[in-house]
Structures are given as structure tokens and as C-alpha cells.
C-alpha atoms as a PDB file:
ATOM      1  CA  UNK A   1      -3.372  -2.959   7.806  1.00  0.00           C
ATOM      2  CA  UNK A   2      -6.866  -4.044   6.567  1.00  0.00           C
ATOM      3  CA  UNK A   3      -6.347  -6.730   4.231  1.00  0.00           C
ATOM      4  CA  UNK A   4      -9.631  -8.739   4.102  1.00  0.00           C
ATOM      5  CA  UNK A   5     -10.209  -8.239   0.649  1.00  0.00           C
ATOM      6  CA  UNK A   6      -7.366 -10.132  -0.397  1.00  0.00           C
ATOM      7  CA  UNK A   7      -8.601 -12.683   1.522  1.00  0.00           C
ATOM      8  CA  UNK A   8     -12.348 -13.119   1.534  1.00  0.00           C
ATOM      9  CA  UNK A   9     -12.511 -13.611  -2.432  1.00  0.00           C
ATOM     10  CA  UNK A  10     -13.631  -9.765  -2.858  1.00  0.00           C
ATOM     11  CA  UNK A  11     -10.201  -8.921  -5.142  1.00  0.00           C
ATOM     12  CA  UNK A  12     -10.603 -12.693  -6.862  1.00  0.00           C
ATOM     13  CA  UNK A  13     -14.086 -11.833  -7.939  1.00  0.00           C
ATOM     14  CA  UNK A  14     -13.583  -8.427  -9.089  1.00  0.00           C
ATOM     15  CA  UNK A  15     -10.342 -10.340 -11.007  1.00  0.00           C
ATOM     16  CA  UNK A  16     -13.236 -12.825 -12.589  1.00  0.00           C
ATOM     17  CA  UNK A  17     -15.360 -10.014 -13.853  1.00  0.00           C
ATOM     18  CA  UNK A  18     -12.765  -7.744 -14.766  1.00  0.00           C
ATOM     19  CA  UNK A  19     -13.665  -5.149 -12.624  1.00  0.00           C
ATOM     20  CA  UNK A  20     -11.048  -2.468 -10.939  1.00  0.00           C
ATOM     21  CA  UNK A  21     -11.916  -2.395  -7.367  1.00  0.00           C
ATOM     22  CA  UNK A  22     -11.309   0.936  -5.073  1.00  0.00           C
ATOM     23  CA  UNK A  23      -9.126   1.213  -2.101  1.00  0.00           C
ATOM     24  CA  UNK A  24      -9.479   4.212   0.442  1.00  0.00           C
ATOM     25  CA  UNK A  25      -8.455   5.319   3.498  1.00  0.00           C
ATOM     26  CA  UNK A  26      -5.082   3.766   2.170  1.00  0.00           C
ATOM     27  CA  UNK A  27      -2.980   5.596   5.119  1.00  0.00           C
ATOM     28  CA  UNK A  28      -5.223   5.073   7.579  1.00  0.00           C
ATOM     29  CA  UNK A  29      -7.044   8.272   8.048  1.00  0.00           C
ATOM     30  CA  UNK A  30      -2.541   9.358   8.629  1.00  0.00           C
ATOM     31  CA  UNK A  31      -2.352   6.786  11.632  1.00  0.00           C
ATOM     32  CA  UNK A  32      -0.190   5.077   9.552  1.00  0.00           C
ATOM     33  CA  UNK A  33       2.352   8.063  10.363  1.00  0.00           C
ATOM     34  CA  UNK A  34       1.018   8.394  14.023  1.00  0.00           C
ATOM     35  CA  UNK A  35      -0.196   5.164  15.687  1.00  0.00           C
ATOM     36  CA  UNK A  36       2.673   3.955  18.012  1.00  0.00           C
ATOM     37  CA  UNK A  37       1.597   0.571  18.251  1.00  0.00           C
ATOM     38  CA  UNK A  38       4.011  -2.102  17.353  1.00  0.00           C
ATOM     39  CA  UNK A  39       2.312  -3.309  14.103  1.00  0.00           C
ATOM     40  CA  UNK A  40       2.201   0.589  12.759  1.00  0.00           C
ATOM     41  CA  UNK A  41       5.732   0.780  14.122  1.00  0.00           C
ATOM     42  CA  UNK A  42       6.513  -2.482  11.972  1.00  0.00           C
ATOM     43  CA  UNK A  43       4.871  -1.669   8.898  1.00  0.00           C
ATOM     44  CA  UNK A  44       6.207   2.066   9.417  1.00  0.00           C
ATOM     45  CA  UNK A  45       9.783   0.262   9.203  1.00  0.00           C
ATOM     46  CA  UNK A  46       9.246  -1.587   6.401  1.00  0.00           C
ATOM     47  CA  UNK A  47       7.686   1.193   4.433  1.00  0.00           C
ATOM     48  CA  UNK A  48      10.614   3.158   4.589  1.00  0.00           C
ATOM     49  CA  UNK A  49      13.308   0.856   4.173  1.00  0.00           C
ATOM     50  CA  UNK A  50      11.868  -0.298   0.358  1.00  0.00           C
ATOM     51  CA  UNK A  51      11.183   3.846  -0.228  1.00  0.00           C
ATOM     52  CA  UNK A  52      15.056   4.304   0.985  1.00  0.00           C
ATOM     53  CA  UNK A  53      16.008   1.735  -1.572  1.00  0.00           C
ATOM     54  CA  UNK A  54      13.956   3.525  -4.145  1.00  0.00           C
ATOM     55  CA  UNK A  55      15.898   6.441  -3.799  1.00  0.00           C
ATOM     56  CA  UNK A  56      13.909   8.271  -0.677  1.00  0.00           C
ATOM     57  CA  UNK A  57      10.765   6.920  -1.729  1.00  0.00           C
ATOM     58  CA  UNK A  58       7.917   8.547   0.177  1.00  0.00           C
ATOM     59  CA  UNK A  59       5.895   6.054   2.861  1.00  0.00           C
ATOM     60  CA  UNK A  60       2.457   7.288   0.621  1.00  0.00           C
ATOM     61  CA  UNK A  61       4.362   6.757  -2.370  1.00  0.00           C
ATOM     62  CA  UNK A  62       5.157   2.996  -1.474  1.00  0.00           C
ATOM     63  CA  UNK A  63       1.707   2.421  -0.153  1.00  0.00           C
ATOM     64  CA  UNK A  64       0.163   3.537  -3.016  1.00  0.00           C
ATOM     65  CA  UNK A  65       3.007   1.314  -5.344  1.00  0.00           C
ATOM     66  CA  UNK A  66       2.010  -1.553  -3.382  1.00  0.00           C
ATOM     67  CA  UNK A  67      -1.794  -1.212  -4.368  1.00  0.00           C
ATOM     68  CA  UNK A  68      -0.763  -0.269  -7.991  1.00  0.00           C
ATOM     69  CA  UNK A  69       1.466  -3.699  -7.911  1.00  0.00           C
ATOM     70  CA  UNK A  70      -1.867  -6.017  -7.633  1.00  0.00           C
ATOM     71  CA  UNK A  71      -3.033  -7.803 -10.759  1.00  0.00           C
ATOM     72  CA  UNK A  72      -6.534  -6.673  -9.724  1.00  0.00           C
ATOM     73  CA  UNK A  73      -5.737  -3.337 -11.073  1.00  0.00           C
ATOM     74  CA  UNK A  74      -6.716  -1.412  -7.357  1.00  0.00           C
ATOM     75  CA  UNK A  75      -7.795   1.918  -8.098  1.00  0.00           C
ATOM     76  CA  UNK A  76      -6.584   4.321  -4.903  1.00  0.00           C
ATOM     77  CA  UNK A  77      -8.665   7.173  -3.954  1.00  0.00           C
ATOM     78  CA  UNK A  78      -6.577   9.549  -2.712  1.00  0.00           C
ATOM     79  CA  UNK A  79      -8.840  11.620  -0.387  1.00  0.00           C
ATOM     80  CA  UNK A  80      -7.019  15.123  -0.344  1.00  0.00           C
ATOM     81  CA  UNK A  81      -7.844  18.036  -1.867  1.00  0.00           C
ATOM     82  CA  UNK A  82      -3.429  19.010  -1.308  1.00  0.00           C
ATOM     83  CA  UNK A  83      -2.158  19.643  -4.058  1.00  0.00           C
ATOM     84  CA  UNK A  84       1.339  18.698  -2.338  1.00  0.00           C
ATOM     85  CA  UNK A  85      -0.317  15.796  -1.506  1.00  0.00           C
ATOM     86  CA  UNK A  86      -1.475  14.871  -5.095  1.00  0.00           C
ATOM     87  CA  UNK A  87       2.059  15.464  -6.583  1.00  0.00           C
ATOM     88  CA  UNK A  88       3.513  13.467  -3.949  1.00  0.00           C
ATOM     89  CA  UNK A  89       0.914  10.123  -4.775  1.00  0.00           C
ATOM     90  CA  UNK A  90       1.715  11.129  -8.499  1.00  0.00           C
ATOM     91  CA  UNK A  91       5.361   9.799  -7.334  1.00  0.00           C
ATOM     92  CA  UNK A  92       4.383   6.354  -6.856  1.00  0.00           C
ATOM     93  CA  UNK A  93       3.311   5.666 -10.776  1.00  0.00           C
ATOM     94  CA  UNK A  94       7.100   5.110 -11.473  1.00  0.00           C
ATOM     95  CA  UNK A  95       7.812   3.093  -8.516  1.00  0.00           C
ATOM     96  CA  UNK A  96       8.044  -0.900  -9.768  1.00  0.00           C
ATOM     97  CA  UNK A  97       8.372  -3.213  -6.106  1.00  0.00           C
ATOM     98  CA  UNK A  98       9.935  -6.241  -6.596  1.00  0.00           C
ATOM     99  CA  UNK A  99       7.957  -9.060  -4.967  1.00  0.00           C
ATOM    100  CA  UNK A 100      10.430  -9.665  -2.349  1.00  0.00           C
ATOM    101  CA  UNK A 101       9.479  -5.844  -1.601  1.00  0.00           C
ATOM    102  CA  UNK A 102       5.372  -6.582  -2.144  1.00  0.00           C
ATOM    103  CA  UNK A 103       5.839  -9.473   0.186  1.00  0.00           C
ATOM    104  CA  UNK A 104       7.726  -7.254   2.861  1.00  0.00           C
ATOM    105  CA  UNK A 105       4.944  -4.920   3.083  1.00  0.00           C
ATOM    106  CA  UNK A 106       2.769  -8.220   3.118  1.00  0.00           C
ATOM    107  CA  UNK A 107       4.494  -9.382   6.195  1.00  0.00           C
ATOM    108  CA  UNK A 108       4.888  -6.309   7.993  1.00  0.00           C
ATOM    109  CA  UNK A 109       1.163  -5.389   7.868  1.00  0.00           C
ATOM    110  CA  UNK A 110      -0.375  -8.930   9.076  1.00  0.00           C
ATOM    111  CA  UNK A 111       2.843 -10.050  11.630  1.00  0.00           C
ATOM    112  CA  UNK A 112       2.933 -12.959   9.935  1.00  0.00           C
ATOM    113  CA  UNK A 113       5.132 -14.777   7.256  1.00  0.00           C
ATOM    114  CA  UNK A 114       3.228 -15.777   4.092  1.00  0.00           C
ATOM    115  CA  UNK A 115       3.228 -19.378   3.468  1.00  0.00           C
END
């Protein structure tokens, strides 16, 4: 839902100097799974429709594809000490979103088509 850093230059710059930037928090402390307002409902929705075409994908596990799927080479700190938790992130190394799907997520996390 916080998305700044693709557009203040932050992810462009880190491109420029080849560095891999880090990405936290990337459920939103779990309000992704709780908040009941209509953007978490949206993005909720959209999460799970591209993990049900990936075979039951896990919401986490398509989060964490999305961030894997930027040329800036995002590295996602997990924040659990879960071991289910880890195996189920693990899950998300062999998931490949199209763009259509990237774009989706895109869309469902600012309200707003990309232009």
C-alpha cells in the first residue's frame, strides 16, 4: 500500500548505483489480512485471485513475488521468527507474475489505473 519509493526516485537511484534496496513491513504489520477498508479489501481481492491462478498461491507468497519481480532486485525482510512462516515466504521464489499480474497488484494497491 506504501509505494513512494517507486515513485520518489529512491528504487531509480538504488537501480543507478546498483544497490539492492530493503522492503519491510511488506504485509503491513498483517493488516493486510485484517484492515476492512475498501483499498485492503481491493488489494486483498486481487492478491488472491493471481495466487488462485498460481495454483493456491499464498497472499504472502504473491506479495513477496511481486517485490522479487522488480528490476531493482528488492530484498524482503521477512520479520518472523515462524518457521511456518519462513517456509511459506520460501514459496514465493518459484512464483514468476506476468506483468498483466504485476500491474494488477499495481492497480489494486494505489485505486488507480497506471497510465
Amino acid at each position: 500500500m506504501h509505494l513512494e519509493a517507486l515513485h520518489d526516485g529512491a528504487l531509480d537511484q538504488c537501480q543507478r548505483l546498483r544497490l539492492s534496496p530493503m522492503a519491510w513491513s511488506l504485509l503491513g504489520g498483517s493488516s493486510l489480512f485484517s484492515d476492512s477498508s475498501a483499498p485492503m479489501v481491493r488489494l486483498r481481492q486481487t492478491l488472491s485471485h493471481i495466487g488462485a491462478a498460481h495454483g493456491g498461491a499464498t497472499i504472502t507468497q504473491v506479495v513477496l513475488a511481486w517485490l522479487l519481480s522488480h528490476p531493482a532486485n528488492i530484498v524482503p525482510v521477512l520479520g518472523t521468527g515462524k518457521l511456518d512462516r519462513i517456509k511459506e515466504s520460501v514459496g514465493a521464489e518459484s512464483l514468476k507474475l506476468t506483468r498483466e499480474q504485476w500491474f494488477a497488484v499495481w492497480i489494486a494497491s494505489t485505486g488507480t489505473e497506471v497510465s
